[in-house]
C-alpha atoms as a PDB file:
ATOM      1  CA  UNK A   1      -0.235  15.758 -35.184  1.00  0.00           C
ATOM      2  CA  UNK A   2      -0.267  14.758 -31.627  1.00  0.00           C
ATOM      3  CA  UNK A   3       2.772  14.430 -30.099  1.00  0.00           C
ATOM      4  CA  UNK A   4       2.519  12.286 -26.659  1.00  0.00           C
ATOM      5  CA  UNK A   5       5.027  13.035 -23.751  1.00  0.00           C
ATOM      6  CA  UNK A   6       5.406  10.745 -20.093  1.00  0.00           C
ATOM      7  CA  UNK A   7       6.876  12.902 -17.529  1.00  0.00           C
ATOM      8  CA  UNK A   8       7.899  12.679 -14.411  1.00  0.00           C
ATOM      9  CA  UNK A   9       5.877  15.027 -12.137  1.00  0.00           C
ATOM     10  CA  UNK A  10       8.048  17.599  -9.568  1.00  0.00           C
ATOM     11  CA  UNK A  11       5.731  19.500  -6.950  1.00  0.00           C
ATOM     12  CA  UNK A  12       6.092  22.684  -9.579  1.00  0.00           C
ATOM     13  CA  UNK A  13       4.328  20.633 -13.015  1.00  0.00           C
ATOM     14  CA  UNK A  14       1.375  19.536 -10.518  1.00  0.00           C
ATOM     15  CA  UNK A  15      -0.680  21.897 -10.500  1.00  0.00           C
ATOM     16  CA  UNK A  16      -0.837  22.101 -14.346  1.00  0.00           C
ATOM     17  CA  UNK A  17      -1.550  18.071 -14.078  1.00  0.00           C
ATOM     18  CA  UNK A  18      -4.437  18.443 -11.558  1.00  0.00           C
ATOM     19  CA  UNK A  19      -6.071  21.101 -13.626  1.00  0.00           C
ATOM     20  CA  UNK A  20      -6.221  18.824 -16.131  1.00  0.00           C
ATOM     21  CA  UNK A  21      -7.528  16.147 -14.548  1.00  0.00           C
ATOM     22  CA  UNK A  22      -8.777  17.038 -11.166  1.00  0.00           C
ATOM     23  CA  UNK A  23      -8.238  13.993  -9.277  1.00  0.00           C
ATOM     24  CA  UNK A  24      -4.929  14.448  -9.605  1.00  0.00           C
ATOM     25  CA  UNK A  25      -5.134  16.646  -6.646  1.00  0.00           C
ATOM     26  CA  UNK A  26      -4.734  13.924  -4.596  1.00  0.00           C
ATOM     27  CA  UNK A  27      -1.679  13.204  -5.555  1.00  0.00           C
ATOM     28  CA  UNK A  28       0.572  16.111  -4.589  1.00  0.00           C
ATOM     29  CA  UNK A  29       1.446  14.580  -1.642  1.00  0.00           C
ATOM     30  CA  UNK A  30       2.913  12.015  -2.961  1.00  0.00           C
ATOM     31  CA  UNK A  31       5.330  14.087  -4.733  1.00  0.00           C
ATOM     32  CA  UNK A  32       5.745  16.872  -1.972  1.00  0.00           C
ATOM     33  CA  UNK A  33       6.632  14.376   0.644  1.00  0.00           C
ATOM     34  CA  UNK A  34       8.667  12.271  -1.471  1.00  0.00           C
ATOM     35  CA  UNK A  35       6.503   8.767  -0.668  1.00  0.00           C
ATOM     36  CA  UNK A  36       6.478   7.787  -4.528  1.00  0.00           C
ATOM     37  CA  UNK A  37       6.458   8.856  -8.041  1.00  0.00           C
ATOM     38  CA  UNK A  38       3.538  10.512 -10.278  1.00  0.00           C
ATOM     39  CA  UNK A  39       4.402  10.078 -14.076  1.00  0.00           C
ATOM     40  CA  UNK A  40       1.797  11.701 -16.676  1.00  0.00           C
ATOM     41  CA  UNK A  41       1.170  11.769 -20.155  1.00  0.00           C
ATOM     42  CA  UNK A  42       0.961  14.634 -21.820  1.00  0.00           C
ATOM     43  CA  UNK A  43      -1.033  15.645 -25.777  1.00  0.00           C
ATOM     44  CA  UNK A  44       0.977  18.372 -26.213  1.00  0.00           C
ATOM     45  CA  UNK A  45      -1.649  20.253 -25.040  1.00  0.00           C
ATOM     46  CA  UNK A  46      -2.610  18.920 -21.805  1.00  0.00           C
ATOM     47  CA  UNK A  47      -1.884  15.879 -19.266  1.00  0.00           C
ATOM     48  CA  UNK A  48      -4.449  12.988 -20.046  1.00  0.00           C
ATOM     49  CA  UNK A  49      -3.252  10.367 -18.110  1.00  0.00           C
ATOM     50  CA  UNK A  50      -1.258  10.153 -14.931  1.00  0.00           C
ATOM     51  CA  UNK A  51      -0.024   6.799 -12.578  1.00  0.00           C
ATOM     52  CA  UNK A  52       1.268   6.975  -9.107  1.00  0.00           C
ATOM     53  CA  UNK A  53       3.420   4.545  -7.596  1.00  0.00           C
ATOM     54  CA  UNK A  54       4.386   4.147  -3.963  1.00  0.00           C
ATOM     55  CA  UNK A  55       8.038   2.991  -2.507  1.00  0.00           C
ATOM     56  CA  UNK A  56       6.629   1.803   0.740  1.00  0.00           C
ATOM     57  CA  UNK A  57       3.486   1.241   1.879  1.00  0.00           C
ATOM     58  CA  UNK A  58       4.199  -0.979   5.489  1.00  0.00           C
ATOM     59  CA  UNK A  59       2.553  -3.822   4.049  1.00  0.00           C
ATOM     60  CA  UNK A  60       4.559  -6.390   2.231  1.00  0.00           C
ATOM     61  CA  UNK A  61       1.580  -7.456   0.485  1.00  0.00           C
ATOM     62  CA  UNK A  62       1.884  -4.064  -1.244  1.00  0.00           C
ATOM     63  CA  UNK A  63       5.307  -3.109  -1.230  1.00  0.00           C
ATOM     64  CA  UNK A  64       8.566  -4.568  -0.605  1.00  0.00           C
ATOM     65  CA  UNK A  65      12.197  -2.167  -0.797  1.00  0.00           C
ATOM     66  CA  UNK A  66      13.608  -2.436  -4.110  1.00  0.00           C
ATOM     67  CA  UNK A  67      11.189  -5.482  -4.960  1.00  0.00           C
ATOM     68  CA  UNK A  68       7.804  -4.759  -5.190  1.00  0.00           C
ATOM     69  CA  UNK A  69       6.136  -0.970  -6.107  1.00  0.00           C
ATOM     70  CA  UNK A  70       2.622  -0.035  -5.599  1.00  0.00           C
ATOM     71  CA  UNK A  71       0.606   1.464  -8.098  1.00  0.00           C
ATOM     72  CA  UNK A  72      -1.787   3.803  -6.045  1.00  0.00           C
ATOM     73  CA  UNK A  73      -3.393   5.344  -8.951  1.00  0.00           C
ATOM     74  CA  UNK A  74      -4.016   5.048 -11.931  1.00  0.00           C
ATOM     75  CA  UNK A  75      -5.763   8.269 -13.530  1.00  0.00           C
ATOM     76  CA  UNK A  76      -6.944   8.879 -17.209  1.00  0.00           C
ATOM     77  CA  UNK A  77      -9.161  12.476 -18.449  1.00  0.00           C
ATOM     78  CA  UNK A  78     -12.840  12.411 -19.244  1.00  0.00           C
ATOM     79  CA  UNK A  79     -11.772  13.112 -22.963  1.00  0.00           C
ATOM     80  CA  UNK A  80      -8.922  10.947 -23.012  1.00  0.00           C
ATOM     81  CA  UNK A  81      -8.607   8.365 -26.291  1.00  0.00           C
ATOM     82  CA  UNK A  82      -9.182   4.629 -25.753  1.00  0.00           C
ATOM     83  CA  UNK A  83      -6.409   2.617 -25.135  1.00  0.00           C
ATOM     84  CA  UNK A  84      -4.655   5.749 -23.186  1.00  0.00           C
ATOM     85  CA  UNK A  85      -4.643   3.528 -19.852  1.00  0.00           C
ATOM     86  CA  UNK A  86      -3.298   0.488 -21.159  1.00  0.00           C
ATOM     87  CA  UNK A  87      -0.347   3.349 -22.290  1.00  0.00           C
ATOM     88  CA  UNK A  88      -0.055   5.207 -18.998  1.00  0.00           C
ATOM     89  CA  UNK A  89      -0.173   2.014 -17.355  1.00  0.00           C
ATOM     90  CA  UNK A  90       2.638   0.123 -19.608  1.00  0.00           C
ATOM     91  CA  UNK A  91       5.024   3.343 -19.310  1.00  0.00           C
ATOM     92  CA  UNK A  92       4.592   3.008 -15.754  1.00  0.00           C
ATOM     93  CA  UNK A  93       5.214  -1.296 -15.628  1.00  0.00           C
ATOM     94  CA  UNK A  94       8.539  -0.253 -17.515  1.00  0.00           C
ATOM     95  CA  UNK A  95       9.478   2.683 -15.500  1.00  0.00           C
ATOM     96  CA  UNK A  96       9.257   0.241 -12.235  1.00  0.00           C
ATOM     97  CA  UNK A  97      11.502  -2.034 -13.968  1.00  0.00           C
ATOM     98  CA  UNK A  98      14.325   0.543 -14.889  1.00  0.00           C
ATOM     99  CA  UNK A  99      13.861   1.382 -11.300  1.00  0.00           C
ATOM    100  CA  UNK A 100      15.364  -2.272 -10.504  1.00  0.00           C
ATOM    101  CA  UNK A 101      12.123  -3.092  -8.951  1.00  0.00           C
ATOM    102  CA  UNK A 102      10.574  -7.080 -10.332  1.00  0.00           C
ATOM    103  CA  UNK A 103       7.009  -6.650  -9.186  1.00  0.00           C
ATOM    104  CA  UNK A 104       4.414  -4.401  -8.666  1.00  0.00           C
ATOM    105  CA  UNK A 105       1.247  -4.610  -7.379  1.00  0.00           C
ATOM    106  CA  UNK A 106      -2.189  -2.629  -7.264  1.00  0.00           C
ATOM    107  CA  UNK A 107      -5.467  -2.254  -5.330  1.00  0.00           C
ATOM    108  CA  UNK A 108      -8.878  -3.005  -7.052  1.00  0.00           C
ATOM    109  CA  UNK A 109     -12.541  -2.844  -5.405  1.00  0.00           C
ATOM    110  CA  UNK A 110     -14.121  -6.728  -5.956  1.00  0.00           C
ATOM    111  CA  UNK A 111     -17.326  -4.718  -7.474  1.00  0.00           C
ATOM    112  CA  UNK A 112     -14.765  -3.351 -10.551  1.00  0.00           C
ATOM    113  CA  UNK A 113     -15.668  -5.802 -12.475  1.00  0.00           C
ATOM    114  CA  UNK A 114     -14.158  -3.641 -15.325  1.00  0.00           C
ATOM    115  CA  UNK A 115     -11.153  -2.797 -13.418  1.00  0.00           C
ATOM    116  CA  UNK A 116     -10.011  -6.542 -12.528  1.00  0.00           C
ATOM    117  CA  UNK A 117     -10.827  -6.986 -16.806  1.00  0.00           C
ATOM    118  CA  UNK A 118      -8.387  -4.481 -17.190  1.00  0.00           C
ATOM    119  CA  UNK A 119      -5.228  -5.133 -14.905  1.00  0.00           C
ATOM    120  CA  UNK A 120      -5.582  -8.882 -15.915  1.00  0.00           C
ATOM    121  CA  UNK A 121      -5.410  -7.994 -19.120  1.00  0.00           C
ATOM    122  CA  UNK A 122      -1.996  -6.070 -18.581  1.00  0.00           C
ATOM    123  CA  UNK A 123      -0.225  -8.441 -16.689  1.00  0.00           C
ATOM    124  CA  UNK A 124      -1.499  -8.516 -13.246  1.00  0.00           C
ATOM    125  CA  UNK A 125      -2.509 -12.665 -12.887  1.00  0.00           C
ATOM    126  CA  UNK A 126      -1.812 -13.006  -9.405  1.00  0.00           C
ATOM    127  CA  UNK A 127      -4.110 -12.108  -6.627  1.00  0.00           C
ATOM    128  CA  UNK A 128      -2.082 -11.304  -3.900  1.00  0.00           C
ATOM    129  CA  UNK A 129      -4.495 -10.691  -1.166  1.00  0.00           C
ATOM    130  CA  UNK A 130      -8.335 -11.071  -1.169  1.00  0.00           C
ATOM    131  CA  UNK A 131     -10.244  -8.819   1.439  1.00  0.00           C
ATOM    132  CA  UNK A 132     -13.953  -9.602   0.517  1.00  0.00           C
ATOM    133  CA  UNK A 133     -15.078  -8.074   3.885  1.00  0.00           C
ATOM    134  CA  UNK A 134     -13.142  -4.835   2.704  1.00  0.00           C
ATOM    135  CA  UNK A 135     -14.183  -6.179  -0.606  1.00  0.00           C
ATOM    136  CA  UNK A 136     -10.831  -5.124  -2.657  1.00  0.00           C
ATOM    137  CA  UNK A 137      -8.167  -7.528  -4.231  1.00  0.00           C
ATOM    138  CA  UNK A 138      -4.617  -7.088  -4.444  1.00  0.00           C
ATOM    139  CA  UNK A 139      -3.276  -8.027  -7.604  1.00  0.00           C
ATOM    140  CA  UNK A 140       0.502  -8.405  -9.181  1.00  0.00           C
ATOM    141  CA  UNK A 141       2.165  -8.576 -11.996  1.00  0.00           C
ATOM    142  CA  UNK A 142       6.710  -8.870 -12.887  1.00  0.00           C
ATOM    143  CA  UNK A 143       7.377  -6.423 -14.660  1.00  0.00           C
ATOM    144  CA  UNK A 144       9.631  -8.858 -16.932  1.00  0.00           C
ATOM    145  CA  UNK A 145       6.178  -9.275 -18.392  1.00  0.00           C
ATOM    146  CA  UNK A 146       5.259  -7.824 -21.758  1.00  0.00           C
ATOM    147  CA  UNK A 147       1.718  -6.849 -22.892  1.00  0.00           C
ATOM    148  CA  UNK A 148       0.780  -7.260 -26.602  1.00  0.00           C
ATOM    149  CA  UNK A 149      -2.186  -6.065 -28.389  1.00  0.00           C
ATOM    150  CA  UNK A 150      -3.983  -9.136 -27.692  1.00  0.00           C
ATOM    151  CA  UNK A 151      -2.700 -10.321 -24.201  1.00  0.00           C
ATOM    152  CA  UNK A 152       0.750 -10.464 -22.467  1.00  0.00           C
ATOM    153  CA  UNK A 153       3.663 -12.640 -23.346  1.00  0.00           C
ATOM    154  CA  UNK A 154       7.264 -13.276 -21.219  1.00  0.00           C
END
């Protein structure tokens, strides 16, 4: 039986996570320098999934104090069972709202077509920002919002 576990990473558990999953890497400076959170999900074996948000980003399109929380990254394992993103990224919607934040916000590339699929699908209906020179979108979603099997509901 596999036994699933979210953690909250420290600067000691990522090394473990970015052996796992190697882009993790870039996240441990998040965590050393204290600029944001990295939570992970772990098999009981290994981490397959792992989300990064950011406290503040000096750009109130992405971040605002105790309001709005970037989602840097969101990062699942070559391996890693279907649906294990809509979970990482769900634990991490819910973890911004115990934080007393209301909204948070990610970047996607315009040319993700599967990407955009995928964060509307879990909430994020606004586009915050459109850059089509830079050619990303910033989208949002409250975190009031909850996602069922089949779309998201208030």
């Amino acid at each position: 039986m596999i036994k699933l576990k979210f953690e909250q990473m420290s600067a000691e558990t990522m090394e473990k996570l970015s052996a796992d999953i190697p882009e993790a890497k870039q996240l441990e400076d998040i965590v050393r320098e204290h600029k944001g959170v990295v939570f992970a999900l772990n098999d009981g074996v290994k981490y397959t999934a792992a989300s990064a948000v950011m406290f503040e980003m000096n750009d109130e399109t992405l971040t605002v104090a105790l309001r709005k929380l970037y989602i840097s990254a969101l990062l699942v394992s070559e391996n890693a069972d279907t649906g294990i993103d809509g979970m990482m990224l769900e634990y991490t919607a819910d973890k911004a709202k115990f934080m007393g934040y209301d909204l948070v916000t990610t970047k996607v590339s315009t040319d993700d077509v599967r990407a955009i699929k995928f964060y509307s699908s879990h909430g994020f209906d606004k586009i915050v920002k459109a850059n089509i020179t830079g050619k990303y979108l910033i989208l949002q979603r409250d975190v009031k919002i909850k996602v069922s099997c089949c779309g998201f509901y208030a």
